[in-house]
Protein backbone atom coordinates (compact mmCIF):
# COMPACT_ATOMS: atom_id res chain seq x y z
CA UNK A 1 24.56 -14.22 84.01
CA UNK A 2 27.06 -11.52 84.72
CA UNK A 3 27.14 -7.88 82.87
CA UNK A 4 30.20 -8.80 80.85
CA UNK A 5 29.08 -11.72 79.54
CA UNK A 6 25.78 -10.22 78.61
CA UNK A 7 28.08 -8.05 76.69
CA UNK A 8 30.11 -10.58 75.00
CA UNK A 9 27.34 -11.74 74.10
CA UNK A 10 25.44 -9.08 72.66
CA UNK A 11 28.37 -8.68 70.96
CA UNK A 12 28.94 -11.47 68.87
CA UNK A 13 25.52 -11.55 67.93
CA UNK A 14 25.99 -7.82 66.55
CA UNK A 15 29.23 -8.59 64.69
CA UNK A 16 27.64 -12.13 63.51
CA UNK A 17 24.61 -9.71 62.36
CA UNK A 18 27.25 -7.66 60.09
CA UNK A 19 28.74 -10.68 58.95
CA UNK A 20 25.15 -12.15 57.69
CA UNK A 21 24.09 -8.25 56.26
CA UNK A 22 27.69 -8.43 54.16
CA UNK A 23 26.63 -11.53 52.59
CA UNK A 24 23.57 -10.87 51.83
CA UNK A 25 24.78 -7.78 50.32
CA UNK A 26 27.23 -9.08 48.01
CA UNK A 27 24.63 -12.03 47.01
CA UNK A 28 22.03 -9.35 46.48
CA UNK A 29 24.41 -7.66 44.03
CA UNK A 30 24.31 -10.88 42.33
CA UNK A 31 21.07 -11.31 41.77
CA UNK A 32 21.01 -8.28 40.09
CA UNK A 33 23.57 -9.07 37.82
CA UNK A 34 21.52 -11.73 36.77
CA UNK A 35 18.09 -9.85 35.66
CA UNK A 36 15.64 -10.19 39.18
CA UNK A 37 15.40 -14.33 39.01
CA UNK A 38 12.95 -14.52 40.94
CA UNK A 39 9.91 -12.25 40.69
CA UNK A 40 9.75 -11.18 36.73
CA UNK A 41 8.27 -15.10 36.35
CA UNK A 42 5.43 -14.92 38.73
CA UNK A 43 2.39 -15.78 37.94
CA UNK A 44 0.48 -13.48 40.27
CA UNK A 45 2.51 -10.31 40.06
CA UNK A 46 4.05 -10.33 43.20
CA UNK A 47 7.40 -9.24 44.90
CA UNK A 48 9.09 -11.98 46.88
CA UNK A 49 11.99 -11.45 48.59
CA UNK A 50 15.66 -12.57 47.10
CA UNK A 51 17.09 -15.71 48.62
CA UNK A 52 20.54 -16.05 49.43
CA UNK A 53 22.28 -17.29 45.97
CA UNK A 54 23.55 -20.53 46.96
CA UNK A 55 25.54 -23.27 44.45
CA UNK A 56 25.81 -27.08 44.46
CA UNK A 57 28.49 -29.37 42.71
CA UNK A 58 26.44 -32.40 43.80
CA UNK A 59 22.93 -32.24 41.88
CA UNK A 60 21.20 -35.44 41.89
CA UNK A 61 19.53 -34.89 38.80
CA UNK A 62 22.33 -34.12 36.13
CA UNK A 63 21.56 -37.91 34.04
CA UNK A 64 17.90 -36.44 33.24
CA UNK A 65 19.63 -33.52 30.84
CA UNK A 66 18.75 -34.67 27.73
CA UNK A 67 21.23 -33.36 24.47
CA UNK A 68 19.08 -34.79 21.96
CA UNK A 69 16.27 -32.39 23.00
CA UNK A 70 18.35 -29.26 23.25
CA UNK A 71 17.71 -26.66 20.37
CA UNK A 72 19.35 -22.80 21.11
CA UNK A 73 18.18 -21.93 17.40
CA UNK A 74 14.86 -20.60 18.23
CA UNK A 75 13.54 -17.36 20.00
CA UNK A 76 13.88 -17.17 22.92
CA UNK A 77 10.49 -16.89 24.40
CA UNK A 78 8.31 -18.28 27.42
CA UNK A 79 6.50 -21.30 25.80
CA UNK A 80 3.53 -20.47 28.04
CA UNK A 81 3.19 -17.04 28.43
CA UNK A 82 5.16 -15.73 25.02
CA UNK A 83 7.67 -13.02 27.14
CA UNK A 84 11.16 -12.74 26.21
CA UNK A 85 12.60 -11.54 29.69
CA UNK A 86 14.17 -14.14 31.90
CA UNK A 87 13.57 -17.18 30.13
CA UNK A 88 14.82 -20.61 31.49
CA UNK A 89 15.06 -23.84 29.20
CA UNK A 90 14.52 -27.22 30.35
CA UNK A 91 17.03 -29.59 29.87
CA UNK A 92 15.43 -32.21 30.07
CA UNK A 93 13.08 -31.72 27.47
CA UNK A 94 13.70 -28.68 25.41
CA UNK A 95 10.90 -26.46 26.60
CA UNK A 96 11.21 -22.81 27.79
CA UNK A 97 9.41 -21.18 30.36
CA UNK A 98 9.49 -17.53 32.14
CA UNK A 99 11.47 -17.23 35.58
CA UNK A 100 12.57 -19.95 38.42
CA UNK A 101 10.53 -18.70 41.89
CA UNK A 102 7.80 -20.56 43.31
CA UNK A 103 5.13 -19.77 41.59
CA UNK A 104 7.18 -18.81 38.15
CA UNK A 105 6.11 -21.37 34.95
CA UNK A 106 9.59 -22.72 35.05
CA UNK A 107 8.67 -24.18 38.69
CA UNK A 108 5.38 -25.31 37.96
CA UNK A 109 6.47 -27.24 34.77
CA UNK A 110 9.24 -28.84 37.34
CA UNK A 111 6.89 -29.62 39.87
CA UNK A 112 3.92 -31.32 37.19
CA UNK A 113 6.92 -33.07 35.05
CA UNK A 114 9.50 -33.74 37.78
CA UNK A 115 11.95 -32.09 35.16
CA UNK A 116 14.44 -30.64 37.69
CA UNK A 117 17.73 -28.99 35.82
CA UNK A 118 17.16 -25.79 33.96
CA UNK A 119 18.97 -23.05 32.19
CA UNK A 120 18.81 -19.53 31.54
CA UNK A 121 19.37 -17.96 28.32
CA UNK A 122 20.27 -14.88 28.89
CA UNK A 123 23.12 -15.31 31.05
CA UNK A 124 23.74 -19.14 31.07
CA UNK A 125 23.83 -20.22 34.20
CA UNK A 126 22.49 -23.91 35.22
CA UNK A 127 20.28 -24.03 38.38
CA UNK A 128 18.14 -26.74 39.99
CA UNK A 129 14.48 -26.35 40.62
CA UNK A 130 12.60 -26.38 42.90
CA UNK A 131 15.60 -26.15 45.60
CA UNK A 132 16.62 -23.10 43.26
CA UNK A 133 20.52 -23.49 43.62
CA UNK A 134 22.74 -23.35 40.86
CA UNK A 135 24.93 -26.00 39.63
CA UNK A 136 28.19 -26.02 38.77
CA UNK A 137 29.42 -28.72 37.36
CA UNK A 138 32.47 -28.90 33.81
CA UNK A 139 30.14 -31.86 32.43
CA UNK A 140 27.44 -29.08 31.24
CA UNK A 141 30.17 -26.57 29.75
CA UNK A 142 29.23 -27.85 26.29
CA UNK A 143 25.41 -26.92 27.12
CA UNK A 144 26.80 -23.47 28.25
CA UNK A 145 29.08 -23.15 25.10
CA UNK A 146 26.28 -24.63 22.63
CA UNK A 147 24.59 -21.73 23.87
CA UNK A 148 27.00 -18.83 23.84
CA UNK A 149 29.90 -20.16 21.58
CA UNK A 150 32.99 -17.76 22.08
CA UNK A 151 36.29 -17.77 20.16
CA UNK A 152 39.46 -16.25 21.29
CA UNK A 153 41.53 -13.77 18.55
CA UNK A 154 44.07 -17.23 18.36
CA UNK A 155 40.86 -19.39 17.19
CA UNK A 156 39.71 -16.58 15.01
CA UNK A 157 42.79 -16.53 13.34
CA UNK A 158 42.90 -20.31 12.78
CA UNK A 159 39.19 -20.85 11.55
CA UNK A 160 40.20 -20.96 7.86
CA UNK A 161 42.97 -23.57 8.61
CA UNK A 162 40.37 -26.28 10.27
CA UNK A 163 40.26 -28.86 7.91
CA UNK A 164 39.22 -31.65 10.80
CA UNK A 165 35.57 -33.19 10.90
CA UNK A 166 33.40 -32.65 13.93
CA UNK A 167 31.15 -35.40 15.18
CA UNK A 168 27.30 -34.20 16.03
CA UNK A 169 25.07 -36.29 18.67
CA UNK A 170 23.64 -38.10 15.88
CA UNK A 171 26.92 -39.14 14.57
CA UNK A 172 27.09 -36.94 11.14
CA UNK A 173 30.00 -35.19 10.39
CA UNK A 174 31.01 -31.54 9.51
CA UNK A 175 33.65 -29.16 9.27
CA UNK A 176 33.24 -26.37 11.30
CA UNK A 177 31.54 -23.28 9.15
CA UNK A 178 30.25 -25.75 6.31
CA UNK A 179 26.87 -26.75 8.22
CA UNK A 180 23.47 -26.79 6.27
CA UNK A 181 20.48 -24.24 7.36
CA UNK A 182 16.78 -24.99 8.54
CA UNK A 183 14.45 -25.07 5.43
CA UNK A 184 11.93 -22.98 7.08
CA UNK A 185 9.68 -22.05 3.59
CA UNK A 186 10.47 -20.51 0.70
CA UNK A 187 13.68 -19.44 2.96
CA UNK A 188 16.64 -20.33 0.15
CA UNK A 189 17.33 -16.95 -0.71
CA UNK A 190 17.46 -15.98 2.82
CA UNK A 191 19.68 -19.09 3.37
CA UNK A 192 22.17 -18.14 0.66
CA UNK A 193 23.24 -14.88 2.07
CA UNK A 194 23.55 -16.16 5.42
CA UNK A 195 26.23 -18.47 3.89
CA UNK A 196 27.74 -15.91 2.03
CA UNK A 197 28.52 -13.42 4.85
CA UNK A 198 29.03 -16.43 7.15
CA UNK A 199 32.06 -17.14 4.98
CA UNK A 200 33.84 -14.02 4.59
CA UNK A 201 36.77 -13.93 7.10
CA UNK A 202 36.85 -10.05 7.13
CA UNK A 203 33.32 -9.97 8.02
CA UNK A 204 32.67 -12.81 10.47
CA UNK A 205 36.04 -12.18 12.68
CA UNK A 206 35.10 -9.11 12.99
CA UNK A 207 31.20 -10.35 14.00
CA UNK A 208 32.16 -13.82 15.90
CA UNK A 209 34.92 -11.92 18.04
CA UNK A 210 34.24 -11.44 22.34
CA UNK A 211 34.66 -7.78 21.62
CA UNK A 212 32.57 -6.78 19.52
CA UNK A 213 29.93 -5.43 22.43
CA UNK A 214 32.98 -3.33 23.48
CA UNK A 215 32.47 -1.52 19.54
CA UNK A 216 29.12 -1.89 19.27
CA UNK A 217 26.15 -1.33 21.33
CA UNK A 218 23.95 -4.21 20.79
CA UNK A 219 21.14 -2.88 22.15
CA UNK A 220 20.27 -0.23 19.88
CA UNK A 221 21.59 -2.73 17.18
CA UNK A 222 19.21 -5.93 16.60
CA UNK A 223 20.20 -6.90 13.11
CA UNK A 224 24.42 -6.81 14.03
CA UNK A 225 23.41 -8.66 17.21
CA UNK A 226 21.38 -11.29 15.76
CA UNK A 227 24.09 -11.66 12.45
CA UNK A 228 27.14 -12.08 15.60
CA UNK A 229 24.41 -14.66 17.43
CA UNK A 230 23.97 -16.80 14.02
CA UNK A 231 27.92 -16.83 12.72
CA UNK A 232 28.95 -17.48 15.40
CA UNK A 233 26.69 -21.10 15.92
CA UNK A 234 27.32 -21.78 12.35
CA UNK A 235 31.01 -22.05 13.36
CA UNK A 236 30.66 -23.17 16.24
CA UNK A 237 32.74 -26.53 16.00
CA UNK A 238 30.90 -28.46 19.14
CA UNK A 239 27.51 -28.33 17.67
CA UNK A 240 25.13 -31.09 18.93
CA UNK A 241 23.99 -31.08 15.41
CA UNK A 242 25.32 -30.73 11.58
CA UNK A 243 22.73 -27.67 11.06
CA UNK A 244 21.54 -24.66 12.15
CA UNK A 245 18.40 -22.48 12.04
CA UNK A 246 17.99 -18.94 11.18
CA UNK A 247 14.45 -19.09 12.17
CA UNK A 248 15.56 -16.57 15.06
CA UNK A 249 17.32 -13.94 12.73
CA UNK A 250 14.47 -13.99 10.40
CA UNK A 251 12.21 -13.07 12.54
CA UNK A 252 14.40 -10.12 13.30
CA UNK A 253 15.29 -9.09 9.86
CA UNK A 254 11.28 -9.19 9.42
CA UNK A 255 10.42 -7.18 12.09
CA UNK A 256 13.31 -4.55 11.00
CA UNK A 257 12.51 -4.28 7.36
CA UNK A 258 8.40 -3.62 8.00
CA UNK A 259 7.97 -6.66 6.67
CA UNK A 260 10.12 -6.32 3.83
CA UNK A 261 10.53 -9.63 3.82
CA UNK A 262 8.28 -11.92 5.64
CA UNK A 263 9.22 -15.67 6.97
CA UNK A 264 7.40 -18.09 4.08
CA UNK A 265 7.17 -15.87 1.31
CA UNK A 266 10.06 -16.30 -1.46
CA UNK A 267 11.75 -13.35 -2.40
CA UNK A 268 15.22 -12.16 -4.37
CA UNK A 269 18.39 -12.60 -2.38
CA UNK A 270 20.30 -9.33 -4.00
CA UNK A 271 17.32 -7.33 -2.36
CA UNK A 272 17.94 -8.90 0.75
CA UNK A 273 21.80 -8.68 0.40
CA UNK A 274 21.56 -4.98 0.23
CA UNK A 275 19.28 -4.53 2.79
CA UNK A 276 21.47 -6.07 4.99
CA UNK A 277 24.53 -5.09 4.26
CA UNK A 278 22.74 -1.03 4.32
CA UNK A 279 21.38 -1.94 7.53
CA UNK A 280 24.01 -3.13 9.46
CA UNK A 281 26.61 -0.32 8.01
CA UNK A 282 24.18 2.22 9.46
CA UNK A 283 23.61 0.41 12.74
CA UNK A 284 27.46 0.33 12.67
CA UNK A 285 28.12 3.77 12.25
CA UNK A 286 28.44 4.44 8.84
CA UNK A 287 28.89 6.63 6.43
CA UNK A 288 29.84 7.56 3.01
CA UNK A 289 33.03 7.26 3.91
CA UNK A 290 34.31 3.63 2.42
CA UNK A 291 36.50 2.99 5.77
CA UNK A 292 33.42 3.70 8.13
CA UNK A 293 32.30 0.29 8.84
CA UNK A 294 33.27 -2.95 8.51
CA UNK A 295 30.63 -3.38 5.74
CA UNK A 296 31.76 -0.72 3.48
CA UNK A 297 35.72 -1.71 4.29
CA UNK A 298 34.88 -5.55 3.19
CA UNK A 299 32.74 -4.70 0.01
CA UNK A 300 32.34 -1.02 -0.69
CA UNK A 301 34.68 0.24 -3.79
CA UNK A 302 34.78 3.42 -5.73
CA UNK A 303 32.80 4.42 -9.36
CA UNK A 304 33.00 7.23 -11.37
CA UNK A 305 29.96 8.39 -13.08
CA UNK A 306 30.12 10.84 -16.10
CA UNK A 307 26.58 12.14 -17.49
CA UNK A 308 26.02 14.13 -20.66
CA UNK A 309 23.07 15.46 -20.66
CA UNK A 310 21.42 16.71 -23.70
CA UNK A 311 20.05 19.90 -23.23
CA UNK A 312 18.37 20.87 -26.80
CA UNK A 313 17.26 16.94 -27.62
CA UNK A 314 14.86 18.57 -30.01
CA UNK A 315 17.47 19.50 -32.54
CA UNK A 316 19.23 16.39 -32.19
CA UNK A 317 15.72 14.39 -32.95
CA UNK A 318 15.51 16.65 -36.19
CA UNK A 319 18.80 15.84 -37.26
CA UNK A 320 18.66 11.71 -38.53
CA UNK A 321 20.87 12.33 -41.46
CA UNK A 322 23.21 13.53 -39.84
CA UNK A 323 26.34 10.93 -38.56
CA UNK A 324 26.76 9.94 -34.80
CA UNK A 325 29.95 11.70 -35.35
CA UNK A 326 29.10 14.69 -36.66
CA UNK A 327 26.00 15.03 -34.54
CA UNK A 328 28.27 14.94 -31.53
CA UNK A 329 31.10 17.26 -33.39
CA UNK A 330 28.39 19.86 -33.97
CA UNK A 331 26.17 19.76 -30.39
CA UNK A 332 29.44 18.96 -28.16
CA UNK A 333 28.65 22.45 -26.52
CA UNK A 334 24.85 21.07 -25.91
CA UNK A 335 26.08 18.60 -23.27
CA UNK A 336 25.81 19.37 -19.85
CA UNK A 337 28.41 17.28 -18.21
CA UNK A 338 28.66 15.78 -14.69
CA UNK A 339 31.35 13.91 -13.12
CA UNK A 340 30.33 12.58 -9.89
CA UNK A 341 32.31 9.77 -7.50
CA UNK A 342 30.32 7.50 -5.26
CA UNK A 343 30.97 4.17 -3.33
CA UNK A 344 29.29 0.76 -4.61
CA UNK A 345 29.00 -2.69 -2.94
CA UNK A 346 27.59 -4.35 -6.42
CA UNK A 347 29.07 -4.10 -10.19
CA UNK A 348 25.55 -4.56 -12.37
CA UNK A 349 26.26 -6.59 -15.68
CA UNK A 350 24.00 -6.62 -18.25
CA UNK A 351 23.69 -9.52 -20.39
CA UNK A 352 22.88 -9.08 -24.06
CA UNK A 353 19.69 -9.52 -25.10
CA UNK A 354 20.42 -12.85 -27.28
CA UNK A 355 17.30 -15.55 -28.06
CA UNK A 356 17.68 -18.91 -27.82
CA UNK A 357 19.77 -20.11 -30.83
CA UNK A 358 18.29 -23.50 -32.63
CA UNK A 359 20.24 -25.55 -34.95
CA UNK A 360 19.20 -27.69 -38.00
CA UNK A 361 17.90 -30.59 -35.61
CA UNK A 362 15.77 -28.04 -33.67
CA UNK A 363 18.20 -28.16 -30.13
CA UNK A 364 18.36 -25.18 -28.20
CA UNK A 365 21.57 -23.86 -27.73
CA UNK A 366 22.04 -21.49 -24.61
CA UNK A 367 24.16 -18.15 -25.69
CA UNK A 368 27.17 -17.92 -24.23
CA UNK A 369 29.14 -14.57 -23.03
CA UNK A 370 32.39 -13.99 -21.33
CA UNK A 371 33.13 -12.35 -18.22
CA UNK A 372 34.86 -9.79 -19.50
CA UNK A 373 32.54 -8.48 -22.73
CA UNK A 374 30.62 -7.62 -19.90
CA UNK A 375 33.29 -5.62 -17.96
CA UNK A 376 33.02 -3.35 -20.57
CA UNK A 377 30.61 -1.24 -19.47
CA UNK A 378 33.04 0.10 -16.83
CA UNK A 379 36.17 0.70 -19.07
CA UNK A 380 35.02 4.60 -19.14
CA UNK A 381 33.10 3.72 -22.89
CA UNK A 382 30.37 5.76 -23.80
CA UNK A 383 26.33 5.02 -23.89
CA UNK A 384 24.21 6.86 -25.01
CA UNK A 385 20.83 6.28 -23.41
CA UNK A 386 17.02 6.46 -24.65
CA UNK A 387 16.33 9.84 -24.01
CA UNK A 388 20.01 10.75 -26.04
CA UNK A 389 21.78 11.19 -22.82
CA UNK A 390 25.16 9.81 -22.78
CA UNK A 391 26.82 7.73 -20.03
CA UNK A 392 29.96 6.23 -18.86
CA UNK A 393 31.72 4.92 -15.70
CA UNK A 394 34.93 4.12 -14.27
CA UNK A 395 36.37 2.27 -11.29
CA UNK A 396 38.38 4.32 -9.12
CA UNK A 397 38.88 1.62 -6.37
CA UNK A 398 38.29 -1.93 -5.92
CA UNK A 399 36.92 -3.87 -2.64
CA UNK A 400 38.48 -6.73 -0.92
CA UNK A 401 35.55 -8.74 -1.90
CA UNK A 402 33.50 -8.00 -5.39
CA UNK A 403 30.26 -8.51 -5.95
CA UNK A 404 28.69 -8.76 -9.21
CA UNK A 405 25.22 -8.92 -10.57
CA UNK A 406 24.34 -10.75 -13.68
CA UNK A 407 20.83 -9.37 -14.28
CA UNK A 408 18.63 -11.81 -15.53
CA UNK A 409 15.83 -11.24 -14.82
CA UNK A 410 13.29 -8.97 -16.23
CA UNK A 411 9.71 -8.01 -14.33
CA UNK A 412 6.91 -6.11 -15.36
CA UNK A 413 2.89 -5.82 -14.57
CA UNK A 414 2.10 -8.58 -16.30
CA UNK A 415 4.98 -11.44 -16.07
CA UNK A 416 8.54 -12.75 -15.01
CA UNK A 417 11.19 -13.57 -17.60
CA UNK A 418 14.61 -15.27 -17.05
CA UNK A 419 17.55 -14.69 -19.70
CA UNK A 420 19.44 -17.83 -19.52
CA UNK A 421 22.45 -17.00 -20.88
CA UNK A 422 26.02 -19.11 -19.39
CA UNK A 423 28.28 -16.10 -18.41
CA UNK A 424 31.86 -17.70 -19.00
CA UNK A 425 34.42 -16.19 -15.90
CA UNK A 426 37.51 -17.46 -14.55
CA UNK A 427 37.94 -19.42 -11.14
CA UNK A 428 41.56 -17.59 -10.08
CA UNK A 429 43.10 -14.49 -11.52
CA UNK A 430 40.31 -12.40 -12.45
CA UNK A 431 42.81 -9.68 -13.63
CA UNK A 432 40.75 -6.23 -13.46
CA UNK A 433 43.78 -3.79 -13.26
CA UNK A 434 42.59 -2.62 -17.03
CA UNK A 435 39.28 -1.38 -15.63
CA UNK A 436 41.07 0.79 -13.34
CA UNK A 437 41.81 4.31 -13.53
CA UNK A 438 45.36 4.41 -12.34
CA UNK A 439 47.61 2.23 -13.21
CA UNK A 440 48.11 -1.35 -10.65
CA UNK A 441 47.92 -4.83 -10.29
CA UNK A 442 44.55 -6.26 -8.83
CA UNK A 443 43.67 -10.30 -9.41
CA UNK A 444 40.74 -11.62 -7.68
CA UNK A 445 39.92 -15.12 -6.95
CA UNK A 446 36.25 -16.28 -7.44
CA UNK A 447 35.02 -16.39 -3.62
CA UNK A 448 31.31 -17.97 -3.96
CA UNK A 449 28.41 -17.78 -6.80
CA UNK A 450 24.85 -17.93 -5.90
CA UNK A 451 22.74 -19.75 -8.39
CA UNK A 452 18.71 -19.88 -9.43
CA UNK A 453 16.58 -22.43 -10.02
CA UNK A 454 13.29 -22.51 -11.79
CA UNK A 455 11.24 -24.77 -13.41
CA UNK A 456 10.31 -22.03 -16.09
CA UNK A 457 12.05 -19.20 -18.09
CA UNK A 458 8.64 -17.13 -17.92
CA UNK A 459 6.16 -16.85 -14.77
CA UNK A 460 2.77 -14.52 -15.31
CA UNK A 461 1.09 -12.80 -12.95
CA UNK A 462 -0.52 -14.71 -10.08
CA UNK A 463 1.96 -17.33 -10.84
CA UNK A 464 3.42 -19.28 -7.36
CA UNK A 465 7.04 -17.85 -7.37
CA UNK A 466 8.93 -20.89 -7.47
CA UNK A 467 12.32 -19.75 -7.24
CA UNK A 468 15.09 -21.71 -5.66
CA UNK A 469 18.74 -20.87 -4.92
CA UNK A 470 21.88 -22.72 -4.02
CA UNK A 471 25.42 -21.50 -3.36
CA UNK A 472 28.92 -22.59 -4.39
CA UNK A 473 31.34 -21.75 -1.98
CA UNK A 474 35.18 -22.82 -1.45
CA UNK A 475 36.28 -24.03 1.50
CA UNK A 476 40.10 -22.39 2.00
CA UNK A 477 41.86 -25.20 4.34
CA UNK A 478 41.17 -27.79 1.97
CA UNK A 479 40.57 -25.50 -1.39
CA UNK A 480 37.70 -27.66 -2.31
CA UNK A 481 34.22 -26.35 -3.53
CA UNK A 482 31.19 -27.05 -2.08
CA UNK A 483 27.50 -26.36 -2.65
CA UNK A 484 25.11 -25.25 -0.05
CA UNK A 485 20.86 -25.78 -1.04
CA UNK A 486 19.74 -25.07 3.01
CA UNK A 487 20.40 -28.42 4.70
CA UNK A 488 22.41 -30.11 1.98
CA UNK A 489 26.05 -29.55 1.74
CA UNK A 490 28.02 -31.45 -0.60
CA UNK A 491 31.08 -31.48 -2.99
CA UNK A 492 30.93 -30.31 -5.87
CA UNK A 493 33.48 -30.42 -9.01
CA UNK A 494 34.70 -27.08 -10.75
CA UNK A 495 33.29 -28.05 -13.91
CA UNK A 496 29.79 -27.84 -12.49
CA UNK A 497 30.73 -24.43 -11.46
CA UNK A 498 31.55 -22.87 -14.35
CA UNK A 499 28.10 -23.77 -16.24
CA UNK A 500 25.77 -23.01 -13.72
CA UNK A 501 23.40 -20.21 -13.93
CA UNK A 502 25.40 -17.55 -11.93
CA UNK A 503 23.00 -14.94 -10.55
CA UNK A 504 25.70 -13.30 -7.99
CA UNK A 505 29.17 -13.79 -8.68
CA UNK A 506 31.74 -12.96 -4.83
CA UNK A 507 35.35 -12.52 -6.16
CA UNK A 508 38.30 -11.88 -3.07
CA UNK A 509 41.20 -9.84 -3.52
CA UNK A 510 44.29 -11.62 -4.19
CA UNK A 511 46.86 -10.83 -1.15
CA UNK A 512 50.04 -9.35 -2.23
């Protein structure tokens, strides 16, 4: 062979060299993208080297996936080894197992079940064990979408128009954002505030929409990430099923709160609704301020608190003879007062302490009390507390969603009680412009009412808590009223409404 075409020859082979090194380059960067595939699963610890990322359309084995089996709801952990990095599912039977190289679990449990199509849930891409290529095929988009559902600022906008049924696998129907949750136990109250938020458009655009990693960083925010993860399955309208679990947030939410609340224990859903709403506005960013977070700019409105405090009580114990009037005309110069504005996210109402009433054939009769005896309290009137301390408030500004608190319950060391009393309150056109301290038009439509359910008015200590709670929520594209008790979802008429036992009462601003 001549020089020259030793040359040409060494030649080629250099620039074919390059042309290999490029490639593996750019499918290096890949695998990075992708969280190190193929050593963070092995079983013994050790660095492989990265294979060329290579991708199939033609995957023998795509009529083993199995929908039926396919669950996203749950944590997303090894089923083997318990890690939460780099975790594959199995389509073909539901099972998830750490990493995809040869000696990874994910391999293993293809080679001992011949289970051969997997997925991974942290970025959702499909690959093929044990040839280790990835598939790309449009039949498994719904797998990928199950997964991660997205929804563009157009679908967003439209969610509260969908008034069409979606089919699951099973054949059960559902409109998109009216599915049932898990019973996990003693998970109602948990349940009921998922609903809630789930169903306030302010809230879940702004949690459900593709940018919200662009405001937020997830990272360093669990709670906001798991609440985005869980609204935006419940409204996902190509669920393979008519229900979804928030076994997964739960967990979180326990974890978070020091175990606050822990999964199987009941507890009160306005303790968890604050939490949650406190956490996330901090996690958010926010801050007194009522416009600093999404939380405070969907719920938080504006109280005025004015305290008299007594500063000689002494003389005014002395002084019983004396009339209210002239005890105040007299000591108005013993008052210290305070006027102090702060933001609130709930309106306390405090029924009146009325018994059971029993007519001449020995019925009970439940008390009854409107809406707006209640209201009262904030119309800037005076009460004068225990210690002789005087009291008042006023609403400066109102949310665009309300939330009030009928407190009926009272605890102490040694049992539970329950008032029972029907609180009487309109379904459109709660007109509160009267409470207000300047003068405008604000009507409020009722938005959703959590209920409780017990078997007894009185529980003593060391008493199983019992408690159960449903939620009546109405559903804006077809303005009918449905109630949510975790997997059941049903109609329900307005009349039913109106007598339940109201524990939380959602009102949403009228738009003008």
């Amino acid at each position: 062979m001549s020089e020259n075409s030793k040359k040409r020859s060494l030649s080629e082979i250099e620039d074919n060299s390059k042309v290999e090194l490029e490639h593996k380059k750019k499918d290096d960067n890949e695998e990075e993208e992708e969280e190190d595939d193929d050593d963070d699963g092995d079983i013994t610890n050790q660095r492989v080297k990265k294979k060329l990322h290579l991708q199939r359309k033609d995957c023998p084995y795509l009529d083993t996936v199995n929908r039926n089996l396919i669950d996203f709801d749950f944590e997303k952990v090894c089923s083997v080894s318990f890690n939460n990095h780099n975790v594959y599912m199995c389509l073909v039977c539901g099972k998830s197992f750490q990493g995809k190289s040869q000696d990874s679990y994910a391999n293993l449990h293809c080679l001992q079940s011949n289970h051969h199509v997997f997925i991974n849930l942290h970025n959702q891409k499909i690959y093929c064990l044990p040839d280790d290529y990835e598939v790309i095929d449009s039949s498994l988009d719904d797998i990928k979408y199950l997964l991660n559902p997205t929804y563009s600022k157009e679908q967003i906008q439209k969610l509260d128009e969908n008034s069409k049924y979606s089919r699951a696998l099973d054949g059960t129907q559902y409109l998109s954002g009216m599915v049932g949750l898990n019973v996990i136990k003693n998970n109602s109250y948990f349940n009921v505030c998922i609903q809630l938020l789930s169903k306030v458009p302010m809230l879940r655009n702004y949690f459900i929409d593709n940018t919200l990693s662009t405001k937020v960083q997830l990272s360093k925010s669990p709670l906001s990430q798991s609440l985005s993860e869980l609204l935006r399955k419940v409204w996902n309208y190509r669920n393979f099923k008519s229900q979804v679990s928030p076994l997964e947030m739960m967990q979180v939410v326990q974890n978070i709160s020091n175990r606050k609340f822990v999964i199987g224990e009941n507890s009160d859903p306005l303790d968890l609704l604050q939490w949650l709403l406190n956490q996330c506005h901090q996690e958010l960013g926010g801050t007194k301020d009522i416009n600093s977070s999404i939380i405070y700019q969907t719920f938080a409105g504006e109280i005025q608190l004015t305290s008299k405090i007594l500063l000689n009580k002494e003389s005014n114990n002395n002084s019983k003879e004396q009339t209210l009037s002239e005890q105040q005309q007299k000591d108005s110069k013993k008052f210290k007062i305070t006027k102090t504005k702060q933001p609130f996210l709930f309106l306390s109402l405090d029924l009146p302490p009325k018994p059971v009433f029993k007519d001449e054939k020995d019925k009970s009769i439940l008390p009854q009390v409107s809406l707006f005896t209640l209201l009262e309290k904030y119309s800037g009137r005076e009460n004068t507390m225990l210690n002789g301390d005087i009291k008042s408030y006023k609403i400066l500004k109102l949310p665009e969603y309300l939330i009030f608190v009928i407190k009926r319950f009272s605890e102490n060391n040694f049992h539970w009680q329950k008032e029972p009393t029907i609180v009487n309150f309109p379904l459109k056109n709660l007109d509160l412009s009267e409470y207000l301290n300047i003068e405008q038009k604000e009507t409020y439509n009722l938005h959703s009412l959590i209920k409780h359910e017990s078997n007894s008015l009185v529980r003593y200590e060391g008493e199983p808590d019992d408690s159960k709670y449903s939620i009546y929520i109405n559903h804006k594209a077809t303005d009918k009223w449905f109630e949510f008790q975790d997997l059941v979802v049903k109609k329900t008429m307005t009349q039913l409404i109106n007598v339940s036992e109201c524990y939380l009462l959602v009102y949403e601003k009228n738009k003008k």
